[in-house]
N, C-alpha and C. Protein backbone atom coordinates (compact mmCIF):
# COMPACT_ATOMS: atom_id res chain seq x y z
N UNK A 1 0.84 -1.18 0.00
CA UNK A 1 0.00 0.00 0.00
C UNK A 1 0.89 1.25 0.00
N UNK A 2 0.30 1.79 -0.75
CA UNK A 2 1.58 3.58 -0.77
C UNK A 2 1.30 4.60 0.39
N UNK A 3 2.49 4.80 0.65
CA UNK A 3 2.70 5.93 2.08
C UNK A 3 1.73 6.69 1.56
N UNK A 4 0.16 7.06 2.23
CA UNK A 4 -0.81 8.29 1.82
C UNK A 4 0.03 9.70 1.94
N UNK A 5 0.54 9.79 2.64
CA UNK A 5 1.25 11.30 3.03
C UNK A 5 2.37 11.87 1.48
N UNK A 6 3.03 10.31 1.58
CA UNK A 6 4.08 10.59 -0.34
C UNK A 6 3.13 11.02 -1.17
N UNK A 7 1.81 10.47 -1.36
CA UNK A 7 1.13 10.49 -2.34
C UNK A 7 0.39 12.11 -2.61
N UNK A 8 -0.06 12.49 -1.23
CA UNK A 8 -0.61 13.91 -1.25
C UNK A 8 0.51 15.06 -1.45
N UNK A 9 1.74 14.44 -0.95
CA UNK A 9 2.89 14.89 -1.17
C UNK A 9 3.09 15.11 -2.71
N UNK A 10 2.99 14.37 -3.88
CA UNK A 10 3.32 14.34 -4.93
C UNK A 10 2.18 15.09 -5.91
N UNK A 11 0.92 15.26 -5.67
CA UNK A 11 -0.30 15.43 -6.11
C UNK A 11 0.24 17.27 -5.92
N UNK A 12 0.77 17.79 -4.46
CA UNK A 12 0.89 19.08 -4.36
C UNK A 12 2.15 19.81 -4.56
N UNK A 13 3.25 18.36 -5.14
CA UNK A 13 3.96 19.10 -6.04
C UNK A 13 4.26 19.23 -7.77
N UNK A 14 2.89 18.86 -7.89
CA UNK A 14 2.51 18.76 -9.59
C UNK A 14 1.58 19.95 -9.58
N UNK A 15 1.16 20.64 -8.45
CA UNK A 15 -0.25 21.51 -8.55
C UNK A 15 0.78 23.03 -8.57
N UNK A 16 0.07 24.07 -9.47
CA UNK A 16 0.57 25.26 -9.63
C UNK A 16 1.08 26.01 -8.51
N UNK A 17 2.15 26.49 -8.67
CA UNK A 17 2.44 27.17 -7.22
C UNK A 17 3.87 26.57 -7.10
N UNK A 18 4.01 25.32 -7.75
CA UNK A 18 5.03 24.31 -7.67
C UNK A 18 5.88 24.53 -8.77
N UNK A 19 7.42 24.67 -9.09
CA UNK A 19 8.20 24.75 -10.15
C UNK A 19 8.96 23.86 -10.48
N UNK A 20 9.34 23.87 -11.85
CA UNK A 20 10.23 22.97 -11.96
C UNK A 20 11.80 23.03 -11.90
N UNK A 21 12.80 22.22 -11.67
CA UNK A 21 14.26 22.88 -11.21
C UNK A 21 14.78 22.05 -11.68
N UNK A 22 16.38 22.02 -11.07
CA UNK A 22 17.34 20.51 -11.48
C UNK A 22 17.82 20.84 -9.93
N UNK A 23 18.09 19.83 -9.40
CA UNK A 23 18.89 19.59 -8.28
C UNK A 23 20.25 18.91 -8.85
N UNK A 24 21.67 19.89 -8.25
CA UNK A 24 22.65 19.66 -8.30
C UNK A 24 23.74 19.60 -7.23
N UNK A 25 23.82 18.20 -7.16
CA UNK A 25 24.48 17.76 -6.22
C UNK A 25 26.10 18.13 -5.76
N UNK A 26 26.49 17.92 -4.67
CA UNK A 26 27.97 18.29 -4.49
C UNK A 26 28.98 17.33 -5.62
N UNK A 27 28.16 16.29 -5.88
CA UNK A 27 28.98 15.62 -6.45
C UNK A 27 27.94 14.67 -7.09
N UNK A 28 28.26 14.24 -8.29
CA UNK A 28 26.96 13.12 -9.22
C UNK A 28 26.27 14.04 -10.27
N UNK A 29 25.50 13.40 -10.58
CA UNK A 29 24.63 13.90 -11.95
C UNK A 29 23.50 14.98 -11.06
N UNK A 30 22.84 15.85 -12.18
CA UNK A 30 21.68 16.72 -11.91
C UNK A 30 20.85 16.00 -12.06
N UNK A 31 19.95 16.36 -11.46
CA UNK A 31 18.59 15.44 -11.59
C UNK A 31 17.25 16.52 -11.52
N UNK A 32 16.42 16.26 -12.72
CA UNK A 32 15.13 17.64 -12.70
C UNK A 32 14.19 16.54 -11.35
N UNK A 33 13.59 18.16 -10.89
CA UNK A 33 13.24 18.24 -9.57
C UNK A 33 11.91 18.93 -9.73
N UNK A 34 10.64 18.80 -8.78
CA UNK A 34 9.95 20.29 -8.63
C UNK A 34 9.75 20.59 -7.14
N UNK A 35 10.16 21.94 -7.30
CA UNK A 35 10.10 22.53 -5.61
C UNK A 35 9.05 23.29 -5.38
N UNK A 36 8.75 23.63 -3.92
CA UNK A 36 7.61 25.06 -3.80
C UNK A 36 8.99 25.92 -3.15
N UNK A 37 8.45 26.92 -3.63
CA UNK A 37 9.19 27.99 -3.19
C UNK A 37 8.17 29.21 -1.91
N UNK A 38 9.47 29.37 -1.34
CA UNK A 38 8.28 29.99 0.00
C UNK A 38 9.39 31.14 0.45
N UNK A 39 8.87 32.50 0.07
CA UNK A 39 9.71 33.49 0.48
C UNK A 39 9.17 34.23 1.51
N UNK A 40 10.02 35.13 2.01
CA UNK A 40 9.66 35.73 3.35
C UNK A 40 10.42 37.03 3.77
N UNK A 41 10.36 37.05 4.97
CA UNK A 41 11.35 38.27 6.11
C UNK A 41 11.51 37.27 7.55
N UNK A 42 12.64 37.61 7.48
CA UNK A 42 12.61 37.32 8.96
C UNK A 42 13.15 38.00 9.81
N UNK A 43 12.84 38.37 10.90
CA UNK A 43 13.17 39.78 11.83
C UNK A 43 14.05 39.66 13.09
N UNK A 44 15.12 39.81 12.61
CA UNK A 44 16.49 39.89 13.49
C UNK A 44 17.11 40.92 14.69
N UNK A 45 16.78 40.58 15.30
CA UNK A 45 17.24 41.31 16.60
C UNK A 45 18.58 41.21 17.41
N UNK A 46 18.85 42.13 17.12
CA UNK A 46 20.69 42.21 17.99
C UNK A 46 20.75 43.45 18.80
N UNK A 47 20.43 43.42 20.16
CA UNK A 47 20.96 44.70 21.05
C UNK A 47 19.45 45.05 20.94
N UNK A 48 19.75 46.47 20.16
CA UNK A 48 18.47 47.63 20.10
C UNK A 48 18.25 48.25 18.88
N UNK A 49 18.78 47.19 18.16
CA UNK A 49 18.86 47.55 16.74
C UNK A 49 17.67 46.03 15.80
N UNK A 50 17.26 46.47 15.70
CA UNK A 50 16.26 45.23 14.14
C UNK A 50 16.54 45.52 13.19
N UNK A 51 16.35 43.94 12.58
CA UNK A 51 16.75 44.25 10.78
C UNK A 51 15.77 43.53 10.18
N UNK A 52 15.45 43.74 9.12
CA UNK A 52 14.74 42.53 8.37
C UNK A 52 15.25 41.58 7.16
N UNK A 53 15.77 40.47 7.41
CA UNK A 53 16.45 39.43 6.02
C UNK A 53 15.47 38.59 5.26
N UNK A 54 15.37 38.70 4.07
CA UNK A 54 14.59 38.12 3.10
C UNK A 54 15.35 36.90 3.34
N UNK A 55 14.07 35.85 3.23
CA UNK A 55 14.57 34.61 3.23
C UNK A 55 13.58 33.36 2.14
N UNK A 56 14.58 32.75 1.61
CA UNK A 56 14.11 31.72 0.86
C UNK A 56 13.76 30.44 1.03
N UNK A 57 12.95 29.72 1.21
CA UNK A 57 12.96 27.99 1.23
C UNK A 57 12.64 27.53 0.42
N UNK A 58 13.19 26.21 -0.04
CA UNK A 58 12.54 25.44 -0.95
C UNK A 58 12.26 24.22 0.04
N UNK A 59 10.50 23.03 -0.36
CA UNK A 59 10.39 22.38 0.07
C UNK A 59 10.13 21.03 -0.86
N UNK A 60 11.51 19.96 -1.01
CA UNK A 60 11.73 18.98 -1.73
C UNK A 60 11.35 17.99 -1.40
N UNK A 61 10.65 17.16 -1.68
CA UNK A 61 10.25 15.49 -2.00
C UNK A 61 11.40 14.85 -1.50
N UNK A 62 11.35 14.30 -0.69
CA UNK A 62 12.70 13.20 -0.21
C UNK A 62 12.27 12.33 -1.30
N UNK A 63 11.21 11.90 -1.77
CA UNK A 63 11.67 10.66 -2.86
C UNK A 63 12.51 11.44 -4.12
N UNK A 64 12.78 12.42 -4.01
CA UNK A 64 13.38 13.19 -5.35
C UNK A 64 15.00 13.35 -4.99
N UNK A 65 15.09 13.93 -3.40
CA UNK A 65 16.43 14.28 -3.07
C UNK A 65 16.46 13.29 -2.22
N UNK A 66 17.43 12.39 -1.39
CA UNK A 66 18.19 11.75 -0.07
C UNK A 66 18.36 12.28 0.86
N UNK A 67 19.29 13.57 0.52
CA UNK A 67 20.11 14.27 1.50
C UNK A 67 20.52 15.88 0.61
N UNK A 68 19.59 17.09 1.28
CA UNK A 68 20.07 18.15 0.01
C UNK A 68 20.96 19.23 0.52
N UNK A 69 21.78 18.49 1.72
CA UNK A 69 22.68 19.13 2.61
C UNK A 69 23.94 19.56 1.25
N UNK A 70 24.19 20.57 1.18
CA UNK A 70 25.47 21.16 0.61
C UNK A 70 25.47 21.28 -1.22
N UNK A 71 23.85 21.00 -1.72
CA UNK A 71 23.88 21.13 -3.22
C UNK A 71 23.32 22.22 -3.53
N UNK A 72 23.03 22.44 -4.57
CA UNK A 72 22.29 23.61 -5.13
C UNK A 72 20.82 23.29 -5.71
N UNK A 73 20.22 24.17 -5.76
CA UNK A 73 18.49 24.14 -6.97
C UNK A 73 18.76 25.31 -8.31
N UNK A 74 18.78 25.00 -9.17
CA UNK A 74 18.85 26.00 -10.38
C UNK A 74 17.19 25.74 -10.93
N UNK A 75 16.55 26.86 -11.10
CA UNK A 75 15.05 27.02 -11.50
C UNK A 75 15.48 27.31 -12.41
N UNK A 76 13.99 26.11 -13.26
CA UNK A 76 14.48 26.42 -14.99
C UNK A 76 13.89 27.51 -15.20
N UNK A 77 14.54 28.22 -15.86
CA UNK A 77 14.43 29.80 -16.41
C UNK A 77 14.32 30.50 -15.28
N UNK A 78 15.30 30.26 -13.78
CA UNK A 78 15.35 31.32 -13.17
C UNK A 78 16.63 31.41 -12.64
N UNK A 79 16.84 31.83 -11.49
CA UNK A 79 17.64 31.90 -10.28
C UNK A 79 18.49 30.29 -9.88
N UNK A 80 19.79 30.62 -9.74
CA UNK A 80 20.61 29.30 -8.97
C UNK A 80 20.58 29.84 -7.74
N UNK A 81 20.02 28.49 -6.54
CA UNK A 81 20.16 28.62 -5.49
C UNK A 81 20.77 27.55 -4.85
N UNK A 82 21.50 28.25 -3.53
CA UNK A 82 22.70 27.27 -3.11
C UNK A 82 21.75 26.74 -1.42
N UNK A 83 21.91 25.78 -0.79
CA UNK A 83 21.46 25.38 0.48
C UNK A 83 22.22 25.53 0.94
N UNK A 84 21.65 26.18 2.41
CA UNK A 84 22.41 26.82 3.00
C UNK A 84 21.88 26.39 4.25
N UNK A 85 22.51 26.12 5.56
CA UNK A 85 22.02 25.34 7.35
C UNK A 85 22.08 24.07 6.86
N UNK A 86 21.32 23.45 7.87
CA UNK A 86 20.23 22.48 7.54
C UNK A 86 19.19 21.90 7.32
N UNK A 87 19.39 21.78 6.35
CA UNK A 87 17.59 21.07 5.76
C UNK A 87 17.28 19.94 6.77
N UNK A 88 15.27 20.39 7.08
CA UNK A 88 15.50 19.56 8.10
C UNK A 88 14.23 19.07 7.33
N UNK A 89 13.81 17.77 8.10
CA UNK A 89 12.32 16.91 7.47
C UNK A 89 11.20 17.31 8.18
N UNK A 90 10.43 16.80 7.61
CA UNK A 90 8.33 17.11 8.30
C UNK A 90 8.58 15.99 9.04
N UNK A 91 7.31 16.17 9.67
CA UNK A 91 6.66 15.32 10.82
C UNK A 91 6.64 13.73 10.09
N UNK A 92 6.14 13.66 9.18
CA UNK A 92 6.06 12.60 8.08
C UNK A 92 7.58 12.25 7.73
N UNK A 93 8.35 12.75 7.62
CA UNK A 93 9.87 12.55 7.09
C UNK A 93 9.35 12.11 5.41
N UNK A 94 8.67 13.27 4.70
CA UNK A 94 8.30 12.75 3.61
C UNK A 94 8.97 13.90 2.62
N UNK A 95 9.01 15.36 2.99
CA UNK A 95 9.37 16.54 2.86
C UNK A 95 10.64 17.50 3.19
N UNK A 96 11.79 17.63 2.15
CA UNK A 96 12.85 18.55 3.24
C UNK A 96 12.33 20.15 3.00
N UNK A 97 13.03 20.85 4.23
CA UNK A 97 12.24 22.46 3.91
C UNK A 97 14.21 22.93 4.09
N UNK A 98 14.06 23.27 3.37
CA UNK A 98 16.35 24.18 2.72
C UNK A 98 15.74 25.84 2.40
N UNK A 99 17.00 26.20 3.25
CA UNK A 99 17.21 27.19 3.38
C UNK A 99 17.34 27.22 2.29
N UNK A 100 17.69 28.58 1.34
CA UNK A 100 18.53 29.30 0.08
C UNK A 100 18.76 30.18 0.43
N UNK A 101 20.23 30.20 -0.86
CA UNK A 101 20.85 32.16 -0.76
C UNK A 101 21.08 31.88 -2.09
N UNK A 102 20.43 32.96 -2.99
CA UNK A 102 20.83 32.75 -4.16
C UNK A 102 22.74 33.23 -4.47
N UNK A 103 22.98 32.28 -5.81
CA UNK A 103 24.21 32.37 -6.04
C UNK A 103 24.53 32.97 -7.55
């Protein structure tokens, strides 16, 4: 029987909103990918001073990536983005959510 969670998983990364990419590894072949992309601010506080840093995630299909510690996402017809922390998994361990900084 198929993991239900992969499956809703895969259904909502074929649905609009969702892009297509290549994931490129530290090392090995590229492999086309589709990510959601989820941008933001996030509000940094040091002392008595705030800042605000735009921030990027992409959230990948573990059946697509293994491990997307230290590769990049290049969007077709856009932006190369590099991962950056650590990508960590969902509750499901079905989903990674990676930082980006574009490169």
């Amino acid at each position: 029987m198929a993991d239900p969670f992969a499956t809703a998983l895969g259904v909502f990364f074929a649905a609009p909103g969702s892009v297509a990419a290549d994931w490129v590894p530290p090392e090995g072949d590229t492999k086309p990918i589709r990510v959601v992309l989820e941008q933001g601010v996030e509000k940094l506080e040091t002392g008595q001073a705030v800042f605000n840093a735009d921030r990027t995630i992409a959230r990948i299909q573990r059946a697509d990536v293994a491990d997307p510690s230290g590769g990049s996402i290049r969007i077709i017809g856009g932006d190369t983005f590099e991962v950056v922390g650590e990508p960590a998994l969902d509750i499901e361990r079905v989903e990674w959510s990676c930082e980006l900084v574009a490169i």
